[in-house]
PDB file of N, CA and C in Angstrom:
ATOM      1  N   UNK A   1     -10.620 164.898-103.573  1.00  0.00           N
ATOM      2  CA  UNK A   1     -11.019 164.131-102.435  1.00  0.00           C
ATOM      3  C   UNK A   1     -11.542 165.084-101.361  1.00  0.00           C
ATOM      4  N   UNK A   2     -12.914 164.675-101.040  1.00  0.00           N
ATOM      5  CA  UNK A   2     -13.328 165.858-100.203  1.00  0.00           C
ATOM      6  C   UNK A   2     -12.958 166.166 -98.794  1.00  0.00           C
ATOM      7  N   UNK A   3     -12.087 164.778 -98.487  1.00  0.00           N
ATOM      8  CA  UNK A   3     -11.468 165.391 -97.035  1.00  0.00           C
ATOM      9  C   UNK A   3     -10.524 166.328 -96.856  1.00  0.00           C
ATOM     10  N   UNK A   4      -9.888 166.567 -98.328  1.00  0.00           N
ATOM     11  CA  UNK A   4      -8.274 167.395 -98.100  1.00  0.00           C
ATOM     12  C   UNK A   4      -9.087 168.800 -98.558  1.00  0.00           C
ATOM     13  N   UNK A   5     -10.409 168.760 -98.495  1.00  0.00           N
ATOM     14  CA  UNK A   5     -10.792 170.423 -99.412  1.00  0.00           C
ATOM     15  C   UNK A   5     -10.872 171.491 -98.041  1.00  0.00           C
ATOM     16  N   UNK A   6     -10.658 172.761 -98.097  1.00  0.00           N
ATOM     17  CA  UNK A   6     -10.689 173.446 -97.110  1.00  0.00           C
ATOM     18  C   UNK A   6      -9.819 173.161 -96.349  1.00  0.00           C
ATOM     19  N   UNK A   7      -8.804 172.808 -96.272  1.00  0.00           N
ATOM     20  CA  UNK A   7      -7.866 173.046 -95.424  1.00  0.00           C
ATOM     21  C   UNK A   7      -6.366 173.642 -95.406  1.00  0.00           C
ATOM     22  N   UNK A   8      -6.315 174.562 -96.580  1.00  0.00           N
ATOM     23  CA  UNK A   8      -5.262 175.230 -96.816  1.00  0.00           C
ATOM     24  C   UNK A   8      -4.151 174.956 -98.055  1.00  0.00           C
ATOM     25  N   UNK A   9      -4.194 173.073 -98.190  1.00  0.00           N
ATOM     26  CA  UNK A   9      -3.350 172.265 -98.851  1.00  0.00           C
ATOM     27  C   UNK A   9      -3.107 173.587-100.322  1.00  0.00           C
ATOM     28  N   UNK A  10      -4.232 173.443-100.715  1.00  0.00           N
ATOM     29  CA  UNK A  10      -3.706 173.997-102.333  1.00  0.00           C
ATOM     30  C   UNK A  10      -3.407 175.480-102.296  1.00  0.00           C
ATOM     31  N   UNK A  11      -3.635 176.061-101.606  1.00  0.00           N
ATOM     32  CA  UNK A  11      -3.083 177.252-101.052  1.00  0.00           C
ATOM     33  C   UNK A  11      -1.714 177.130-100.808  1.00  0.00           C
ATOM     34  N   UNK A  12      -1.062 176.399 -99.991  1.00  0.00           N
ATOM     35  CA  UNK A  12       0.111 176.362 -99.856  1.00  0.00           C
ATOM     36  C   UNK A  12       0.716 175.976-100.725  1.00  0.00           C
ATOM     37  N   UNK A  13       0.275 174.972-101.169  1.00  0.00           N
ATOM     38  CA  UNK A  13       0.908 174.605-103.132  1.00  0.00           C
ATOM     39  C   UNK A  13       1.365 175.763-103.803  1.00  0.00           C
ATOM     40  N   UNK A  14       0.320 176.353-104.198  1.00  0.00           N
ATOM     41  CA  UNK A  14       0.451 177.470-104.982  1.00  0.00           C
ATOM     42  C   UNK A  14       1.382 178.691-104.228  1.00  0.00           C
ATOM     43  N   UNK A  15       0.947 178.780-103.206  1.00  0.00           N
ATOM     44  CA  UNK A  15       1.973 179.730-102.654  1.00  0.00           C
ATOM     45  C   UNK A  15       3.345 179.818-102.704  1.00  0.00           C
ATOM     46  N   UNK A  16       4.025 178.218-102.719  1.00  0.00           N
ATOM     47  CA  UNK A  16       5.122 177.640-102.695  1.00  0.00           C
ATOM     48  C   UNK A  16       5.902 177.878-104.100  1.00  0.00           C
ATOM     49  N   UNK A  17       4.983 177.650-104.869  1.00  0.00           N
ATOM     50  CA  UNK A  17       4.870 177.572-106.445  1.00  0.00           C
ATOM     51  C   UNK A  17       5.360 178.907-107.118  1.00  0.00           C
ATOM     52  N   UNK A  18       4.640 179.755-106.651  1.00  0.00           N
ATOM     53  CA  UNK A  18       4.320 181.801-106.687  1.00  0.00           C
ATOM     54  C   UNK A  18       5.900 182.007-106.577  1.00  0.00           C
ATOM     55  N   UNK A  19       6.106 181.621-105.100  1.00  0.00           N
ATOM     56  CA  UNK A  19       7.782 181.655-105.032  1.00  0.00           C
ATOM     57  C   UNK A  19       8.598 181.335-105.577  1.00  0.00           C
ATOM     58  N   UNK A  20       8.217 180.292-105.797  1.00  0.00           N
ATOM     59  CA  UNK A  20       9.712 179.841-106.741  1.00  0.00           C
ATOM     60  C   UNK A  20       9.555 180.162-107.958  1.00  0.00           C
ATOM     61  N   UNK A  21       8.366 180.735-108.567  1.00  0.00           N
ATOM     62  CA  UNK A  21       8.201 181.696-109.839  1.00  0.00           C
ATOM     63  C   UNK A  21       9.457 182.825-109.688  1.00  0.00           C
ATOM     64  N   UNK A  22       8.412 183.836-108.632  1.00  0.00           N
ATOM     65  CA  UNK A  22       9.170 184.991-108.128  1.00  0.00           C
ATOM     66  C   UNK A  22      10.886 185.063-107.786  1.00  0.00           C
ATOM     67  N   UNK A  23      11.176 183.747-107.338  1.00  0.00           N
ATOM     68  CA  UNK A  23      12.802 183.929-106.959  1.00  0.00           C
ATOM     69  C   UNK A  23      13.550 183.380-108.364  1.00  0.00           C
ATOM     70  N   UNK A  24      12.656 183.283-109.346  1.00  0.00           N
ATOM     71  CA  UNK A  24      13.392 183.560-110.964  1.00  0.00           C
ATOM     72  C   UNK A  24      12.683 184.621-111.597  1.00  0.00           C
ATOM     73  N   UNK A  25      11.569 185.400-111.098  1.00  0.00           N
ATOM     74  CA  UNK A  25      11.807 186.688-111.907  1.00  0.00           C
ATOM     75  C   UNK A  25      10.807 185.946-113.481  1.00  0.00           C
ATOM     76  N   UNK A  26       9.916 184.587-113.198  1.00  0.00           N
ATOM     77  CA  UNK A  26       9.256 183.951-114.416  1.00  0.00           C
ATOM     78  C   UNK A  26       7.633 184.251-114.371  1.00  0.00           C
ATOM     79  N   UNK A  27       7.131 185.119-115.231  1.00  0.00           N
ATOM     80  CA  UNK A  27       5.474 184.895-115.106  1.00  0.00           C
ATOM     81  C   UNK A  27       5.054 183.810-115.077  1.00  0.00           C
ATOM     82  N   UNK A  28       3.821 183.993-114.645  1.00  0.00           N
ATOM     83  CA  UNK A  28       3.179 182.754-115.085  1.00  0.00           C
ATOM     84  C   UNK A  28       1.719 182.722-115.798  1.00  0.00           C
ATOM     85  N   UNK A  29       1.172 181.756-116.516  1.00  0.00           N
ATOM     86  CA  UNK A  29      -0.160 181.853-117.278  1.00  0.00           C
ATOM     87  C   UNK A  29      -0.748 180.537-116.810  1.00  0.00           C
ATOM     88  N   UNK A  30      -2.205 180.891-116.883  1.00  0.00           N
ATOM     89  CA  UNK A  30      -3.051 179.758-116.147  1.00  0.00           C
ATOM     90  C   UNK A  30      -4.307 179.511-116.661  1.00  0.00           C
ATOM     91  N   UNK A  31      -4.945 178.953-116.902  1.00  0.00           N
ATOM     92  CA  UNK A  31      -6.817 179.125-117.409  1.00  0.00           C
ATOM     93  C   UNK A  31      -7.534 178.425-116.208  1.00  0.00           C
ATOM     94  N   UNK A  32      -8.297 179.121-115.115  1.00  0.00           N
ATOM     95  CA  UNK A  32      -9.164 179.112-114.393  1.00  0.00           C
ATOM     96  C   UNK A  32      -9.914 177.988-114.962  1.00  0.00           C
ATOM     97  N   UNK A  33     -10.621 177.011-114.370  1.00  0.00           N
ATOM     98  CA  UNK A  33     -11.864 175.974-115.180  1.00  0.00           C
ATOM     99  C   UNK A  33     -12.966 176.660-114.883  1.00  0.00           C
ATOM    100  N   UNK A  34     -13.440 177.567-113.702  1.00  0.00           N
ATOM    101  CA  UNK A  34     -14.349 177.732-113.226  1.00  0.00           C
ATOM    102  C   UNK A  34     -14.148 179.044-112.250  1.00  0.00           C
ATOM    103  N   UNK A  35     -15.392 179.867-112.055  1.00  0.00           N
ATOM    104  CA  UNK A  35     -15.192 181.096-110.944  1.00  0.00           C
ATOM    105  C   UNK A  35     -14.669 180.995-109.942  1.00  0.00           C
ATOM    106  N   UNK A  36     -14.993 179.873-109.458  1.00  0.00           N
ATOM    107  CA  UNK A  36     -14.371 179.523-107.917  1.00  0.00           C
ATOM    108  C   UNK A  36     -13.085 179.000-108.256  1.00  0.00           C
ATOM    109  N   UNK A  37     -12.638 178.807-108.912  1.00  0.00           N
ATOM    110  CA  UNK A  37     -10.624 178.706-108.973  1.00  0.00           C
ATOM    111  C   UNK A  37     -10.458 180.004-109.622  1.00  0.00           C
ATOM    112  N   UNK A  38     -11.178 180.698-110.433  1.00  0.00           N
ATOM    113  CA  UNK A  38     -10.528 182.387-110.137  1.00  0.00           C
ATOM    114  C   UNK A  38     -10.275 183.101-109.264  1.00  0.00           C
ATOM    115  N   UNK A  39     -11.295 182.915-108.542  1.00  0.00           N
ATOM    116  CA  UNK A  39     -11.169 183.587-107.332  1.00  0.00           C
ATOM    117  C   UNK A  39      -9.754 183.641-106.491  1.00  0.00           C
ATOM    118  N   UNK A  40      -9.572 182.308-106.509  1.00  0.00           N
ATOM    119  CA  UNK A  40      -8.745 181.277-105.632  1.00  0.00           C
ATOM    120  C   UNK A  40      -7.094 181.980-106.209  1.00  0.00           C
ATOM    121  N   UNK A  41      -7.063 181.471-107.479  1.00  0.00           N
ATOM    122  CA  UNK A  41      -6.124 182.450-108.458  1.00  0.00           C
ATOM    123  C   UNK A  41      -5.816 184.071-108.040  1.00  0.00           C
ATOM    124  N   UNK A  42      -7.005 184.327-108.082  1.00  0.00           N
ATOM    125  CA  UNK A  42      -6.958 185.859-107.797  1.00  0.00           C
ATOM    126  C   UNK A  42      -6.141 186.237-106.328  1.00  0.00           C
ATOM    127  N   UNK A  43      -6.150 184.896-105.895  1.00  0.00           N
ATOM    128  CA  UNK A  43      -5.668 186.162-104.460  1.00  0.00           C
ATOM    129  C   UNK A  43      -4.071 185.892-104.037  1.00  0.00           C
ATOM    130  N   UNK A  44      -3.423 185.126-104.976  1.00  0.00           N
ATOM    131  CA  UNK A  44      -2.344 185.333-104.960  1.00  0.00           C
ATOM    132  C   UNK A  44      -1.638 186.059-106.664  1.00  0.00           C
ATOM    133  N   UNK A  45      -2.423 186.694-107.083  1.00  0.00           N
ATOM    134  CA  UNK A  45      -1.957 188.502-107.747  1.00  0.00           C
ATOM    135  C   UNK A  45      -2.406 187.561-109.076  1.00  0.00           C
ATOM    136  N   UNK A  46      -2.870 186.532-109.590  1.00  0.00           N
ATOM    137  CA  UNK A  46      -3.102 186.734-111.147  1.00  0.00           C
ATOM    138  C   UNK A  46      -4.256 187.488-111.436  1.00  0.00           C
ATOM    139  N   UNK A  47      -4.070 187.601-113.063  1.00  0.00           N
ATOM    140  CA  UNK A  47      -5.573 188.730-113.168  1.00  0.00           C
ATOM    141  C   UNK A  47      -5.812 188.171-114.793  1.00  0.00           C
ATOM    142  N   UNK A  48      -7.080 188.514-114.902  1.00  0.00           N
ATOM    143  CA  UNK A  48      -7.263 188.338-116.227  1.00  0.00           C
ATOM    144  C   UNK A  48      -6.577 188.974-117.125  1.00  0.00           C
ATOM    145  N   UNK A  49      -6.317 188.228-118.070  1.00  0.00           N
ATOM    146  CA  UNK A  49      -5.719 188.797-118.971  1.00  0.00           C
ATOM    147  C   UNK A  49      -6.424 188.513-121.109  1.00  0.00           C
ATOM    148  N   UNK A  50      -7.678 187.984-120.914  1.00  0.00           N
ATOM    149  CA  UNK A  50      -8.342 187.740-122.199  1.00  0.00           C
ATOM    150  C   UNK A  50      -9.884 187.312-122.055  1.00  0.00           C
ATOM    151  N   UNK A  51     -10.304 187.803-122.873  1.00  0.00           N
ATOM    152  CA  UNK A  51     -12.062 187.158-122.354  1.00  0.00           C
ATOM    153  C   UNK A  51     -11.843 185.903-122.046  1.00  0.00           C
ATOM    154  N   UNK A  52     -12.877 185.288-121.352  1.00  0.00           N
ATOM    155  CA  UNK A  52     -12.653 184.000-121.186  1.00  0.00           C
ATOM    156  C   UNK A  52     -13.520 183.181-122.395  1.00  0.00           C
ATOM    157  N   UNK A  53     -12.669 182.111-122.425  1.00  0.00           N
ATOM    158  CA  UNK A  53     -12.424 181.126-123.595  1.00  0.00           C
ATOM    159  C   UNK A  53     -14.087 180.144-123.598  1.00  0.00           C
ATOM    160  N   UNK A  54     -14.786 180.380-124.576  1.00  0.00           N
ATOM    161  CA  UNK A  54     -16.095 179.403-124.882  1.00  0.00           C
ATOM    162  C   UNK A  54     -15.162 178.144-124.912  1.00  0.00           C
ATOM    163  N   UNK A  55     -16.159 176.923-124.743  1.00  0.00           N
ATOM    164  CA  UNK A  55     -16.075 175.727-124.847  1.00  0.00           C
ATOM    165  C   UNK A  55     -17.044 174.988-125.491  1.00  0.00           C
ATOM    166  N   UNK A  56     -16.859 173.897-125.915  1.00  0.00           N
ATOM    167  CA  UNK A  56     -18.014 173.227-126.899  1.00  0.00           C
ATOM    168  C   UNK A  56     -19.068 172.650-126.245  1.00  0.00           C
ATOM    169  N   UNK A  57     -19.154 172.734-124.770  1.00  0.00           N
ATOM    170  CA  UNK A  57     -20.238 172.353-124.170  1.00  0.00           C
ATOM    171  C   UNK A  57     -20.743 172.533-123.019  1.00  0.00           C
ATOM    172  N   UNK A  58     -22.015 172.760-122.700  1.00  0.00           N
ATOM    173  CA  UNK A  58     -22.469 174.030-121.536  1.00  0.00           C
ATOM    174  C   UNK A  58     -21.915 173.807-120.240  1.00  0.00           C
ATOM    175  N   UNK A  59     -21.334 174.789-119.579  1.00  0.00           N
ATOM    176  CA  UNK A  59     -20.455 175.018-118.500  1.00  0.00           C
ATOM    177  C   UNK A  59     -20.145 176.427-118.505  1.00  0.00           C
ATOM    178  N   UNK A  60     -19.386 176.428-117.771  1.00  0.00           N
ATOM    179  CA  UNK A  60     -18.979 177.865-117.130  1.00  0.00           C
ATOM    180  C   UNK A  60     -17.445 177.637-118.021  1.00  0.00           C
ATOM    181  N   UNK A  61     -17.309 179.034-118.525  1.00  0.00           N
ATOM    182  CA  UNK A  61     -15.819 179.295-119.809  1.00  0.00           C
ATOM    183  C   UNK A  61     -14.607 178.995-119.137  1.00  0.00           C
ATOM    184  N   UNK A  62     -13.451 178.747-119.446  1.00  0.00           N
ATOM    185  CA  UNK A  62     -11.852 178.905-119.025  1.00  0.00           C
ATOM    186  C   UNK A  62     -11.839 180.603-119.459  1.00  0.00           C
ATOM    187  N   UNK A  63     -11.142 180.783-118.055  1.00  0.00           N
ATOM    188  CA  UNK A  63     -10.599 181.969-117.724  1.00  0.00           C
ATOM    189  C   UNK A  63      -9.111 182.138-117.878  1.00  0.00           C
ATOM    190  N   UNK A  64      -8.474 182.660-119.258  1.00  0.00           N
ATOM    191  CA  UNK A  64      -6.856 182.825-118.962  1.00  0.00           C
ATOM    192  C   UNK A  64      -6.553 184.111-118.052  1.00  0.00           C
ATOM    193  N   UNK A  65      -5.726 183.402-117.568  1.00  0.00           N
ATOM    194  CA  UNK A  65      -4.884 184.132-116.166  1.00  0.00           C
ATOM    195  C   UNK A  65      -3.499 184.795-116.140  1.00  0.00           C
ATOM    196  N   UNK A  66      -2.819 185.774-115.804  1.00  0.00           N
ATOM    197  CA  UNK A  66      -1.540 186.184-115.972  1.00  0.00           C
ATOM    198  C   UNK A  66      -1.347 186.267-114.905  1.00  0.00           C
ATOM    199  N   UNK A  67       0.090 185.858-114.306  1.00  0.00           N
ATOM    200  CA  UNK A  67       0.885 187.024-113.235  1.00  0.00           C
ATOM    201  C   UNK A  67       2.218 187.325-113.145  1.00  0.00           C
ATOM    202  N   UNK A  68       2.467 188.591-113.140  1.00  0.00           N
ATOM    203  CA  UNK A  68       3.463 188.896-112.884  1.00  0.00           C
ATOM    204  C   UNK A  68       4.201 188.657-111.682  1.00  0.00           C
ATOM    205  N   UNK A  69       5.625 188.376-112.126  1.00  0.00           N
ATOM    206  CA  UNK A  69       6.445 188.168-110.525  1.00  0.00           C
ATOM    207  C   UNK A  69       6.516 189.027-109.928  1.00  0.00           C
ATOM    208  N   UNK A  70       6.634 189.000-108.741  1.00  0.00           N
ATOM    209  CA  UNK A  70       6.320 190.219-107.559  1.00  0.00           C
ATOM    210  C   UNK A  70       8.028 190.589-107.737  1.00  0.00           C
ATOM    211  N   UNK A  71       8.094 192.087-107.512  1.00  0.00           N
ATOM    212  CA  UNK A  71       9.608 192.480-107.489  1.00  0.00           C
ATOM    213  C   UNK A  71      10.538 192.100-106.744  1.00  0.00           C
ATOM    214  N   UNK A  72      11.328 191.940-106.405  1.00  0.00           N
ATOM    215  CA  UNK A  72      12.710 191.478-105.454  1.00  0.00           C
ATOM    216  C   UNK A  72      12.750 192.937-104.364  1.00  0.00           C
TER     217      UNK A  72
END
């Protein structure tokens, strides 16, 4: 919904999310749909971790994602 875009919402999701990864010490794995949710991915510490994945029809690939929990 394009009113809730840009305004932090899924950022804080994920941020929220990261944490409560981190306060169990659990990776996590993800496949990007697109560059612009890598990015997005990227800046709270996942990283690639495999070429990204062809699909059966023209678009931009899934990107699998890793991250490690941040240390205690």
């Amino acid at each position: 919904m394009p009113q809730y875009q840009n305004k932090g919402l899924g950022s804080a999701l994920l941020n929220a999310w990261c944490e409560a990864m981190d306060s169990t010490g659990t990776p996590a794995y993800l496949e990007a749909s697109n560059s612009n949710s890598r990015r997005f991915y990227e800046r709270v510490g996942f990283v690639d971790c495999a070429e990204p994945l062809p699909l059966p029809y023209e678009g931009e690939r899934m990107y699998p994602m890793w991250r490690d929990p941040a240390p205690k």
